[in-house]
PDB file of N, CA and C in Angstrom:
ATOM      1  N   UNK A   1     110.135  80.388 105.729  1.00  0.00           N
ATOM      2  CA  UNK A   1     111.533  80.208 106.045  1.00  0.00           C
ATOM      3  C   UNK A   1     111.920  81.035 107.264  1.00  0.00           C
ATOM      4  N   UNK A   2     111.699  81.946 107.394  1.00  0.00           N
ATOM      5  CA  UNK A   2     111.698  83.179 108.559  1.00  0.00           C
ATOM      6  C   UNK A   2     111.258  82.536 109.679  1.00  0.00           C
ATOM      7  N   UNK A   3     110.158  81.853 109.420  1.00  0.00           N
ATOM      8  CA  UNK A   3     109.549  81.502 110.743  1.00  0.00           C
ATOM      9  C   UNK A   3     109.972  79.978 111.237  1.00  0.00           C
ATOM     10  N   UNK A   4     111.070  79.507 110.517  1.00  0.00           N
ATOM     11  CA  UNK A   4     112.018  78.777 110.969  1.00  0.00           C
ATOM     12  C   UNK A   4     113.017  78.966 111.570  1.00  0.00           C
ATOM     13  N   UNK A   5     113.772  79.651 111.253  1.00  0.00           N
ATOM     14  CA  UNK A   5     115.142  80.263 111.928  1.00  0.00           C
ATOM     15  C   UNK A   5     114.717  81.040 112.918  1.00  0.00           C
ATOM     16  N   UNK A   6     113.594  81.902 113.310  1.00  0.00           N
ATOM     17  CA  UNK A   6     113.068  82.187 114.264  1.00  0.00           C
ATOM     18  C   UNK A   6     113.042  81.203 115.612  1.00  0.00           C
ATOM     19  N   UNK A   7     112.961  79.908 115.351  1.00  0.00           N
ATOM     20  CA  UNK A   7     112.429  78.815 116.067  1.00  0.00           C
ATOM     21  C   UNK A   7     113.878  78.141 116.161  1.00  0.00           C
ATOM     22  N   UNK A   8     114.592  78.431 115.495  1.00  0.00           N
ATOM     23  CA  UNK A   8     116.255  77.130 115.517  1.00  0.00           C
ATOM     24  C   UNK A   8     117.027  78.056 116.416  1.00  0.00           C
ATOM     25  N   UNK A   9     118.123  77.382 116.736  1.00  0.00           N
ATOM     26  CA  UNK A   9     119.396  78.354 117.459  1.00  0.00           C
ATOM     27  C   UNK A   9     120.371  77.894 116.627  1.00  0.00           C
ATOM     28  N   UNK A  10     121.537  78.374 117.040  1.00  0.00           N
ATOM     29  CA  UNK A  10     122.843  78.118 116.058  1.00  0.00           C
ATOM     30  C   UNK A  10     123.245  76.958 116.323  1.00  0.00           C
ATOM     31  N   UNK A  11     124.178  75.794 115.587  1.00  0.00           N
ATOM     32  CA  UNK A  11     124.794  74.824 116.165  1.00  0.00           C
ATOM     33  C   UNK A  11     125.644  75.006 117.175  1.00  0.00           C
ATOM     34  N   UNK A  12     126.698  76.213 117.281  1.00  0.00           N
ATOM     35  CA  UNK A  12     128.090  76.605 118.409  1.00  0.00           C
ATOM     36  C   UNK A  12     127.048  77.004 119.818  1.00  0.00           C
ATOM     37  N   UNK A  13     125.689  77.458 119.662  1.00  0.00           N
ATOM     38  CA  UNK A  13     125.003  78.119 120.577  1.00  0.00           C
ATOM     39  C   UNK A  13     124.558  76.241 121.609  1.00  0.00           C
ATOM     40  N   UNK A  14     123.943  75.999 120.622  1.00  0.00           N
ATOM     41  CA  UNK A  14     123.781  74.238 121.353  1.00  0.00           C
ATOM     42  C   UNK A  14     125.000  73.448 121.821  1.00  0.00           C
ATOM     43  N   UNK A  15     125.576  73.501 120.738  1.00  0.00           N
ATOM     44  CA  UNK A  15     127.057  72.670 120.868  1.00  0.00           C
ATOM     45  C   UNK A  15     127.342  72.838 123.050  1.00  0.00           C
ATOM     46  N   UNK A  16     127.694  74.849 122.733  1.00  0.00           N
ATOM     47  CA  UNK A  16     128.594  75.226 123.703  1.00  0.00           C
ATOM     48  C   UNK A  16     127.415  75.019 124.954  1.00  0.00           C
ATOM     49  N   UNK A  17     126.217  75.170 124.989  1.00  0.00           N
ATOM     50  CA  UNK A  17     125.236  74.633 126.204  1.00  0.00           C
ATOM     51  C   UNK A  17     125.151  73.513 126.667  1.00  0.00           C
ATOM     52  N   UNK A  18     125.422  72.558 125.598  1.00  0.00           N
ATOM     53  CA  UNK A  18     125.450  71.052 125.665  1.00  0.00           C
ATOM     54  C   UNK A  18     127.070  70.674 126.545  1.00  0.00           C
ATOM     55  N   UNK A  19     127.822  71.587 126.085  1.00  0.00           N
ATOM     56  CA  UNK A  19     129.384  71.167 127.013  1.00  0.00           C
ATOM     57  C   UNK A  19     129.480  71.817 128.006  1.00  0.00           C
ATOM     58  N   UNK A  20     128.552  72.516 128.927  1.00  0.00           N
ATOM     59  CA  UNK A  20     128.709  73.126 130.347  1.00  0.00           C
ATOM     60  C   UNK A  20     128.427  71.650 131.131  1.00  0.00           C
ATOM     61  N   UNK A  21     127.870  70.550 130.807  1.00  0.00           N
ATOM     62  CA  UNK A  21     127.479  69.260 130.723  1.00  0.00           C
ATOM     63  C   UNK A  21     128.848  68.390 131.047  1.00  0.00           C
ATOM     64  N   UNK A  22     129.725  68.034 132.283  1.00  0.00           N
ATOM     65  CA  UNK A  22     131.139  67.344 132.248  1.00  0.00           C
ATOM     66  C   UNK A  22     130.858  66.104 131.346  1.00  0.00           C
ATOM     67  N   UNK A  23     130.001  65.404 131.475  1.00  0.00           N
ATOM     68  CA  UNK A  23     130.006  64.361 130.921  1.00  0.00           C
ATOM     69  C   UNK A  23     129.887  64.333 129.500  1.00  0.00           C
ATOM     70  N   UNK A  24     129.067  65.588 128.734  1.00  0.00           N
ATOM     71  CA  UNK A  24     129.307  65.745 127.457  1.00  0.00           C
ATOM     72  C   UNK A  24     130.205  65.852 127.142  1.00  0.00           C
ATOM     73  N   UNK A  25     130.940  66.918 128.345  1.00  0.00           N
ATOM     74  CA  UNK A  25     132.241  67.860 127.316  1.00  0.00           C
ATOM     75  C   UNK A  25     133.459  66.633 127.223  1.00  0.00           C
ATOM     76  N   UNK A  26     133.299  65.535 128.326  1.00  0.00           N
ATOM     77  CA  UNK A  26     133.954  64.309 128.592  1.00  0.00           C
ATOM     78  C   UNK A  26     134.482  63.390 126.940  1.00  0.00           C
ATOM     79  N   UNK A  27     132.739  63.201 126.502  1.00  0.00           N
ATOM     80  CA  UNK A  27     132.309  62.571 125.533  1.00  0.00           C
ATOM     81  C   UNK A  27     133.381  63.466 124.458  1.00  0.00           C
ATOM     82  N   UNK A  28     132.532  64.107 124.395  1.00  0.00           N
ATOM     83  CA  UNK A  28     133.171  65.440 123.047  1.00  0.00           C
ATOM     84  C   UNK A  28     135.078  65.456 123.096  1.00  0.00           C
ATOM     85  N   UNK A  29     135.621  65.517 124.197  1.00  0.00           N
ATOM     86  CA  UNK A  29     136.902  65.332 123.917  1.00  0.00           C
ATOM     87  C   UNK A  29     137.679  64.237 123.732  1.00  0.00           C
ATOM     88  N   UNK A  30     136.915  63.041 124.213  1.00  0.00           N
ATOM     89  CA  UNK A  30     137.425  61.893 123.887  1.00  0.00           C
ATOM     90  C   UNK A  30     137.201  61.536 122.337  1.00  0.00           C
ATOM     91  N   UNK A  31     135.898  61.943 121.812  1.00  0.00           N
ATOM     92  CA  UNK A  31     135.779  61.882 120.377  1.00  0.00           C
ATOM     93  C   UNK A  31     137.224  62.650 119.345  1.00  0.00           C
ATOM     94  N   UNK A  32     137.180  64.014 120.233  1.00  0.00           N
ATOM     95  CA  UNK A  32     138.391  64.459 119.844  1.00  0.00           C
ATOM     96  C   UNK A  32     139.699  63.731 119.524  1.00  0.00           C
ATOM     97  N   UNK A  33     140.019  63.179 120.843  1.00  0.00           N
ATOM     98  CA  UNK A  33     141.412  62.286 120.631  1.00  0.00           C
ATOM     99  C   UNK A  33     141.342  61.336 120.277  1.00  0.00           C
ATOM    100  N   UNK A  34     140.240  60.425 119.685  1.00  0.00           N
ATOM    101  CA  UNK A  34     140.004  59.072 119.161  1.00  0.00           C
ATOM    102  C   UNK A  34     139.857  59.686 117.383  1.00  0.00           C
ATOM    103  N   UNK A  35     139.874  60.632 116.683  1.00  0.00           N
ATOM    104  CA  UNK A  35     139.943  61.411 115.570  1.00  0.00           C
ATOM    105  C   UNK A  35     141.680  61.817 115.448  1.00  0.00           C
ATOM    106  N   UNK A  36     142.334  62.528 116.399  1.00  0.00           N
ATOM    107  CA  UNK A  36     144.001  63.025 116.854  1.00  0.00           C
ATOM    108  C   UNK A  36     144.383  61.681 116.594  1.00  0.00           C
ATOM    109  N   UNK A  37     144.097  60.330 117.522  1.00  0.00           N
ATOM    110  CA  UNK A  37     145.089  59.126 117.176  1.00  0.00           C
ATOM    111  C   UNK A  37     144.741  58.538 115.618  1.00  0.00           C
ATOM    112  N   UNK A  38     143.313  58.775 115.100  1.00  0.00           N
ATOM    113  CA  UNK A  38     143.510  58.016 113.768  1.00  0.00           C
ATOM    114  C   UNK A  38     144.461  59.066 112.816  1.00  0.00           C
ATOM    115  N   UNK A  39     143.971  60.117 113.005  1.00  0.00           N
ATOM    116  CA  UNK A  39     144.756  61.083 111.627  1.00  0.00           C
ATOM    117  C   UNK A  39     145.662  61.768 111.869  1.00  0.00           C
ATOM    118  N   UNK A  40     146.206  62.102 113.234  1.00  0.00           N
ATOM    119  CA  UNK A  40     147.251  62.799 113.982  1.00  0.00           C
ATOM    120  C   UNK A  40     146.725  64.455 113.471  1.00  0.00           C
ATOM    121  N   UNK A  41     145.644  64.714 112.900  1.00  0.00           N
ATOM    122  CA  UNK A  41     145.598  66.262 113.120  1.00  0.00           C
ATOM    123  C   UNK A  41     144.899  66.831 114.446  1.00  0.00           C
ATOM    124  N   UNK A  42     145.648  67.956 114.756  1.00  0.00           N
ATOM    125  CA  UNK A  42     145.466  68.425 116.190  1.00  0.00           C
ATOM    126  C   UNK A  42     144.504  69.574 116.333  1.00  0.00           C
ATOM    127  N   UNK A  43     144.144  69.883 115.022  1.00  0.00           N
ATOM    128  CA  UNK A  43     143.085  70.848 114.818  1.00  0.00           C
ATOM    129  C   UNK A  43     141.747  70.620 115.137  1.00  0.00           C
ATOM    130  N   UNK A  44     141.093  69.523 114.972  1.00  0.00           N
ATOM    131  CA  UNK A  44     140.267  68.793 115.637  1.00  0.00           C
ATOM    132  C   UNK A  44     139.943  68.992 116.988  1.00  0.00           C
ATOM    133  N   UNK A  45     141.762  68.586 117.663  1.00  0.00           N
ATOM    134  CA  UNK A  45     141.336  68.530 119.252  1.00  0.00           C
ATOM    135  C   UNK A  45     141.341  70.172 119.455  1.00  0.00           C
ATOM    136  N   UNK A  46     141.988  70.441 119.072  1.00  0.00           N
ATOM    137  CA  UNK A  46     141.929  71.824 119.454  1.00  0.00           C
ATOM    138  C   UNK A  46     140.807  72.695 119.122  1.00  0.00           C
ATOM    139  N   UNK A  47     139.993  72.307 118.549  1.00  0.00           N
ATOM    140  CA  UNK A  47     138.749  72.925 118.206  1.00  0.00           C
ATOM    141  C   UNK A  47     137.779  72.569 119.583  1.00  0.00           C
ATOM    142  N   UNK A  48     138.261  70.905 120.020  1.00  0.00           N
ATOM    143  CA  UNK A  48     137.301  70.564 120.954  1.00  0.00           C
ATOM    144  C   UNK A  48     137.743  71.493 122.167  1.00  0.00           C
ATOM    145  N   UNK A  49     138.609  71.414 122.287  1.00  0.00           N
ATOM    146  CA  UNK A  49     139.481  72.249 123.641  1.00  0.00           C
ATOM    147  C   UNK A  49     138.875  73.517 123.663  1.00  0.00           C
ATOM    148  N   UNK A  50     139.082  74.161 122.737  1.00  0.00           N
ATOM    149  CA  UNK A  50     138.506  75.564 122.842  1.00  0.00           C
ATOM    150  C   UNK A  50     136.894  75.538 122.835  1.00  0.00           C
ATOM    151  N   UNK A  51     136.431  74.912 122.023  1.00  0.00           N
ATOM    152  CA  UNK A  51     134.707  75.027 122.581  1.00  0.00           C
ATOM    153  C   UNK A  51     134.879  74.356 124.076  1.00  0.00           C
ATOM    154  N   UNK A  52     135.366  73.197 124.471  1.00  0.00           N
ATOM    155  CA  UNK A  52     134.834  73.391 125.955  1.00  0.00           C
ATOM    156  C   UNK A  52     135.181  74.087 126.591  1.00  0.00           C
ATOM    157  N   UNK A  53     136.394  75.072 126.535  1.00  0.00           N
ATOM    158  CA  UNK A  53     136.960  76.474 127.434  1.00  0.00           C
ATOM    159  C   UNK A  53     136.015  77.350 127.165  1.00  0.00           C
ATOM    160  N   UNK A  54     135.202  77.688 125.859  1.00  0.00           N
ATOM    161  CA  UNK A  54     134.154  78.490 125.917  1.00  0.00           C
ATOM    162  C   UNK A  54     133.100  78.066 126.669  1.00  0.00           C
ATOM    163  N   UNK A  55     132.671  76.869 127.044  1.00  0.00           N
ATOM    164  CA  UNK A  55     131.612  76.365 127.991  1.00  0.00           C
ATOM    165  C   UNK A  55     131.616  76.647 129.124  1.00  0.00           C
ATOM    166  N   UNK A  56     133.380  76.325 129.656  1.00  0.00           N
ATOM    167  CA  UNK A  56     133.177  76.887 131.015  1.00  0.00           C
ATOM    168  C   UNK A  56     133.730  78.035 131.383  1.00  0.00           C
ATOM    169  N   UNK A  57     133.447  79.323 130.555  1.00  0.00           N
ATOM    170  CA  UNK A  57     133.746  80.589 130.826  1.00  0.00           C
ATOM    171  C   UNK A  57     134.294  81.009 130.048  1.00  0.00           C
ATOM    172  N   UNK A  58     135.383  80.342 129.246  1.00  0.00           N
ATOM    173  CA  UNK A  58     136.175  80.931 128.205  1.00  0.00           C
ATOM    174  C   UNK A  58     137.353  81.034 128.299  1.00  0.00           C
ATOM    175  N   UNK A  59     138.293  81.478 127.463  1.00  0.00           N
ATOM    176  CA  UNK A  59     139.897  81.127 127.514  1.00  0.00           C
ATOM    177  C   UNK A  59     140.775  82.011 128.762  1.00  0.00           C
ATOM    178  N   UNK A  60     139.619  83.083 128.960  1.00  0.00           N
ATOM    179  CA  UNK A  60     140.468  84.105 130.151  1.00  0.00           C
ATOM    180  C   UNK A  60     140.068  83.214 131.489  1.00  0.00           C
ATOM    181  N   UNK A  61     138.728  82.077 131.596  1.00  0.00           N
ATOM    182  CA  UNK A  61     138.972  81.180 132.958  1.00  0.00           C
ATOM    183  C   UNK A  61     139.939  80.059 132.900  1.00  0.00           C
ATOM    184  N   UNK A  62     140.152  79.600 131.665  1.00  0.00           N
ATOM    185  CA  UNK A  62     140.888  78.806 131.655  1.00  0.00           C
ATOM    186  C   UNK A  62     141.937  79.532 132.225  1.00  0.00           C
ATOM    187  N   UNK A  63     142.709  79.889 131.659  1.00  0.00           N
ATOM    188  CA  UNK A  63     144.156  80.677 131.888  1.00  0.00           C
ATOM    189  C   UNK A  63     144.742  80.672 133.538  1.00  0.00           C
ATOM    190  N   UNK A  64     143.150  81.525 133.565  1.00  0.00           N
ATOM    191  CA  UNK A  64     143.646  81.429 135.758  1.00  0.00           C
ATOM    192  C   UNK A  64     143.942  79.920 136.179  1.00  0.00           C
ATOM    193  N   UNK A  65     143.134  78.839 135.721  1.00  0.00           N
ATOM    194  CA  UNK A  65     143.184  77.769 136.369  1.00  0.00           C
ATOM    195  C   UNK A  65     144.993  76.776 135.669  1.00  0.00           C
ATOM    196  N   UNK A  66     145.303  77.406 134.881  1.00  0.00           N
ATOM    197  CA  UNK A  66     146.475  76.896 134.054  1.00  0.00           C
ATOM    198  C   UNK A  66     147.814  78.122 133.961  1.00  0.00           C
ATOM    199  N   UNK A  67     149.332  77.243 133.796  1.00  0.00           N
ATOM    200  CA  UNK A  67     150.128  78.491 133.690  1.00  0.00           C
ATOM    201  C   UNK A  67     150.662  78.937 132.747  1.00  0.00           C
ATOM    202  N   UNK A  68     149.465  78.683 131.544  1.00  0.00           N
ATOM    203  CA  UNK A  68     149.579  79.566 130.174  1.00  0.00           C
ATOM    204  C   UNK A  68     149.184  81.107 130.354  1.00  0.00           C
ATOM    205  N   UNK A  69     149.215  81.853 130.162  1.00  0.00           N
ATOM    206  CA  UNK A  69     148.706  83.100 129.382  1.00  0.00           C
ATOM    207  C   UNK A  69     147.158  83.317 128.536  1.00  0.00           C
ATOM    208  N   UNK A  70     146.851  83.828 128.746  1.00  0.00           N
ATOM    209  CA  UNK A  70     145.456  83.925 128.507  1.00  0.00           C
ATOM    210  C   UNK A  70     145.560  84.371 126.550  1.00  0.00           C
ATOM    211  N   UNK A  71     146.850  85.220 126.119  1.00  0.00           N
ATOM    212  CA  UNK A  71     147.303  85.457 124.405  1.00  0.00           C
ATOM    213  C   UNK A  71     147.670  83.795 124.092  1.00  0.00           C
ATOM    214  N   UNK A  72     148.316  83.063 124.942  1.00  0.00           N
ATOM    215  CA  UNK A  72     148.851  82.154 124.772  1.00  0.00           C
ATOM    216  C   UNK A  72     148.017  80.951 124.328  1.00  0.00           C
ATOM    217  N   UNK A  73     147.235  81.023 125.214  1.00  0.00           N
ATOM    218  CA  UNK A  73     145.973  80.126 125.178  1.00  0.00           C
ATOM    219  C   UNK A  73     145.617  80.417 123.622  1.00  0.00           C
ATOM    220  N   UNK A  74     145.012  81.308 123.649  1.00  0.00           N
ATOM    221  CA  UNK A  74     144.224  81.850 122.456  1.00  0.00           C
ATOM    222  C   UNK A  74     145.339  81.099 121.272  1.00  0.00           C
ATOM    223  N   UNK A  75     145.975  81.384 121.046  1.00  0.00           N
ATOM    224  CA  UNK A  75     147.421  81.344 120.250  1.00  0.00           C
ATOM    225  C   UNK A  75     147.035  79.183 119.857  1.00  0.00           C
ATOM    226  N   UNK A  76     147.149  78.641 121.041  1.00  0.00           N
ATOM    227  CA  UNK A  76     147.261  77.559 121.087  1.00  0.00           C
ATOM    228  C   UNK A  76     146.128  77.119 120.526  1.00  0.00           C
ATOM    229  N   UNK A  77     145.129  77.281 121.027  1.00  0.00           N
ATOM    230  CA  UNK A  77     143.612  76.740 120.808  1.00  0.00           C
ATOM    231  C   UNK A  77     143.195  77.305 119.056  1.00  0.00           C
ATOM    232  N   UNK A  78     143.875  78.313 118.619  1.00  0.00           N
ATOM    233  CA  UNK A  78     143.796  78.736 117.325  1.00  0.00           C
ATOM    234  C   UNK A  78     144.625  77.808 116.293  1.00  0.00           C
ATOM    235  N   UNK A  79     145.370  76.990 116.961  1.00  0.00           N
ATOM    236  CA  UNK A  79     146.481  76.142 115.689  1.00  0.00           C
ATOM    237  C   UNK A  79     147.454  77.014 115.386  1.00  0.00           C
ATOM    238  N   UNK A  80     148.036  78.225 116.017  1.00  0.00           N
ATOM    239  CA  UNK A  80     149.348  79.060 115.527  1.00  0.00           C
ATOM    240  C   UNK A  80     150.496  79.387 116.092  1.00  0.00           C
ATOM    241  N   UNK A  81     150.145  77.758 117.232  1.00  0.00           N
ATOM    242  CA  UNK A  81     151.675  77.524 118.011  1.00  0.00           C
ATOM    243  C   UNK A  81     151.256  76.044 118.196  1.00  0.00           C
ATOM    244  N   UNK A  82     152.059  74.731 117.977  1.00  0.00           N
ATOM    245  CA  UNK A  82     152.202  73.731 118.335  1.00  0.00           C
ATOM    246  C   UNK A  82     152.103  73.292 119.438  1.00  0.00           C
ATOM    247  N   UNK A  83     151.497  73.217 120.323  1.00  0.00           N
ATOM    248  CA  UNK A  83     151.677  73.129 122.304  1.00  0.00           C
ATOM    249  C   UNK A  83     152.737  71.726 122.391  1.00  0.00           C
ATOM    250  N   UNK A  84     153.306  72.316 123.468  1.00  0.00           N
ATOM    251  CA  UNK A  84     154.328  71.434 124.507  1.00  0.00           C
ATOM    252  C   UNK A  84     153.341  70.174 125.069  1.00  0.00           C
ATOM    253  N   UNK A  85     153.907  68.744 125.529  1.00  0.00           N
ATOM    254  CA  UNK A  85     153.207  68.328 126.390  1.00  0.00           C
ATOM    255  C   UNK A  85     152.922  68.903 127.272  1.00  0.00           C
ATOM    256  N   UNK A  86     153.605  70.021 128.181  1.00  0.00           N
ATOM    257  CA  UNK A  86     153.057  70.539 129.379  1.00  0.00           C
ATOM    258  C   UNK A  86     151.973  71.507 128.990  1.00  0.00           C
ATOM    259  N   UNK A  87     151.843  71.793 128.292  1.00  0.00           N
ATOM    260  CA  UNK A  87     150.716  72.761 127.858  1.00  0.00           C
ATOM    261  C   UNK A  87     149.687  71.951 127.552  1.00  0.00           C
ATOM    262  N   UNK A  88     149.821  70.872 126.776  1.00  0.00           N
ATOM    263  CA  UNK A  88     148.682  69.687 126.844  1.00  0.00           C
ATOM    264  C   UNK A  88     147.748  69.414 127.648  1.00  0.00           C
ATOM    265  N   UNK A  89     148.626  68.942 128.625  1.00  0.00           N
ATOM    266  CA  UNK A  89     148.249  68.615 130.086  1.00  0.00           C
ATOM    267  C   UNK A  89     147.745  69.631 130.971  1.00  0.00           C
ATOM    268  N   UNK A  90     148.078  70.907 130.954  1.00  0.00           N
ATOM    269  CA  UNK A  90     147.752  71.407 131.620  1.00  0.00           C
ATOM    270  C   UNK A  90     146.225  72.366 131.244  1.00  0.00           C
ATOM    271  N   UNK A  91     146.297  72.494 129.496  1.00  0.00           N
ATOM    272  CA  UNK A  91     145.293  73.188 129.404  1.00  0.00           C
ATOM    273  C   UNK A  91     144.082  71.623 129.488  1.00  0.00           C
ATOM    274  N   UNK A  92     144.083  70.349 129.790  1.00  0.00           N
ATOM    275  CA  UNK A  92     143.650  69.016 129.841  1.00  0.00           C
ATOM    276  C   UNK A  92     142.708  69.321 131.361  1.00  0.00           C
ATOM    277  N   UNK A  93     143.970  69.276 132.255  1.00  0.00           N
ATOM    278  CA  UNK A  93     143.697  70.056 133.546  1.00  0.00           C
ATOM    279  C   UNK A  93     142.978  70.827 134.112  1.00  0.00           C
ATOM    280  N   UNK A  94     143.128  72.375 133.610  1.00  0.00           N
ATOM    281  CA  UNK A  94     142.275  73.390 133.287  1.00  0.00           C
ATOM    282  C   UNK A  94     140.885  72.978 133.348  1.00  0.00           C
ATOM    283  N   UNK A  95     140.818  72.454 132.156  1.00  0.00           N
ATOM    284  CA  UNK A  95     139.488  72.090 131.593  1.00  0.00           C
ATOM    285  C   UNK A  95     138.207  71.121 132.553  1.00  0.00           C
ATOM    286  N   UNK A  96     139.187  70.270 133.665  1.00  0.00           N
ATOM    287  CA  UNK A  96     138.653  69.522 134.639  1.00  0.00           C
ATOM    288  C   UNK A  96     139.258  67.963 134.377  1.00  0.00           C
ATOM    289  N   UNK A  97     139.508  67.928 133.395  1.00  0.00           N
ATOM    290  CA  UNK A  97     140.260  66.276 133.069  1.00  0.00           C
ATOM    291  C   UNK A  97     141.799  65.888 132.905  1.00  0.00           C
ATOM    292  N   UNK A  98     141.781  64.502 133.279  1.00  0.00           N
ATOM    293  CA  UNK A  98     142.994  63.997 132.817  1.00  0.00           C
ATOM    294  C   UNK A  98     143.036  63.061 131.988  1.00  0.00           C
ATOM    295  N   UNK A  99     144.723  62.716 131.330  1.00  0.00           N
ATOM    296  CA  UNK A  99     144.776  61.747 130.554  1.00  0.00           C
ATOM    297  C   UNK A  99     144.915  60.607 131.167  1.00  0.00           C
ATOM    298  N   UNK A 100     144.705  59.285 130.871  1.00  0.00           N
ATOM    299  CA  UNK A 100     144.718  57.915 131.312  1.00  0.00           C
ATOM    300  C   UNK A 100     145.284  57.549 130.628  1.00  0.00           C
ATOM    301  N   UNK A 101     146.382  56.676 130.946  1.00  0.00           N
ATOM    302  CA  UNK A 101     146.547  55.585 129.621  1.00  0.00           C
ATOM    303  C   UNK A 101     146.344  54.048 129.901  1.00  0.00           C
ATOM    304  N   UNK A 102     145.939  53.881 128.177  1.00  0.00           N
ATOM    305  CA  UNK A 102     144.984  52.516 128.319  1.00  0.00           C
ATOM    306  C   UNK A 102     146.098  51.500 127.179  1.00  0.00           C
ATOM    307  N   UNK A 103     146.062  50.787 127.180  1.00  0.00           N
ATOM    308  CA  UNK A 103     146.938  49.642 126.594  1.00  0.00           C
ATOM    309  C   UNK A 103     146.028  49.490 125.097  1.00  0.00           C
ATOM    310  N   UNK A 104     146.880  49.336 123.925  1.00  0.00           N
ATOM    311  CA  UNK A 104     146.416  49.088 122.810  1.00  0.00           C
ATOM    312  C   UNK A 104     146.349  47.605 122.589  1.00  0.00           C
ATOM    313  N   UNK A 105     145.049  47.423 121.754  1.00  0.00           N
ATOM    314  CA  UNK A 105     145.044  46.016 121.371  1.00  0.00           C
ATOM    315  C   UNK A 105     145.430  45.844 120.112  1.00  0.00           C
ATOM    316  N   UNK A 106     145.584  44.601 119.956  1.00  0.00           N
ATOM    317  CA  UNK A 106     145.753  44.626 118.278  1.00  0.00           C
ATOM    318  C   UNK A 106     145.097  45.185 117.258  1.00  0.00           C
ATOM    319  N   UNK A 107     143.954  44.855 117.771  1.00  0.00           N
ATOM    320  CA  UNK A 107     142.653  45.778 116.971  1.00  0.00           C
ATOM    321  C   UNK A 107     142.866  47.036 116.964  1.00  0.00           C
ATOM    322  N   UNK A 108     143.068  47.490 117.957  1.00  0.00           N
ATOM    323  CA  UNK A 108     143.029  49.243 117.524  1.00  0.00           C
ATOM    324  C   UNK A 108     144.739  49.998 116.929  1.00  0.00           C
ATOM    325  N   UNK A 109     145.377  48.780 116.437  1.00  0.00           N
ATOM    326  CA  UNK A 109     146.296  49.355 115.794  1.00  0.00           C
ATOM    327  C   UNK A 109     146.402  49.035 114.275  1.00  0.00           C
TER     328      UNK A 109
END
């Protein structure tokens, strides 16, 4: 058994290597908000948000690139403040992406 875990890494250790990757971290947040529109919980995205802010440096790079607060951030990305759309967007921003909007079909409602 030892000489297994010797040989594995953590899942957050892969996860967060795998999202220095735009196109993963791309993937990974869209999974996010396609989970946010079926169940409306934001804990989800916000879990994704904050692992990819840990990918690319962490919540104190985010911050510089956004005009949250670096407590604030933290605050947000933890689920123990509701974010504004502008905080949405901007920690969206931050991160390297934007939102698009795409027209619903019948199907996906």
């Amino acid at each position: 058994m030892d000489k297994v875990l010797k040989n594995t890494t953590k899942y957050e250790e892969d996860l967060i290597e795998d999202l220095k990757d735009p196109k993963e971290a791309q993937a990974y947040l869209e999974a996010a908000f396609d989970l946010f529109e079926k169940d409306g919980d934001t804990q989800t995205l916000l879990l994704a948000m904050r692992d990819v802010a840990e990918a690319q440096g962490g919540i104190g790079e985010l911050a510089k690139k956004t005009s949250v607060s670096r407590q604030h951030l933290y605050n947000i990305l933890a689920s123990k403040h509701n974010p504004r759309l502008d905080n949405w967007l901007g920690i969206i921003s931050g991160l390297g992406f934007r939102i698009r909007l795409e027209q619903h079909t019948e199907s996906k409602r």
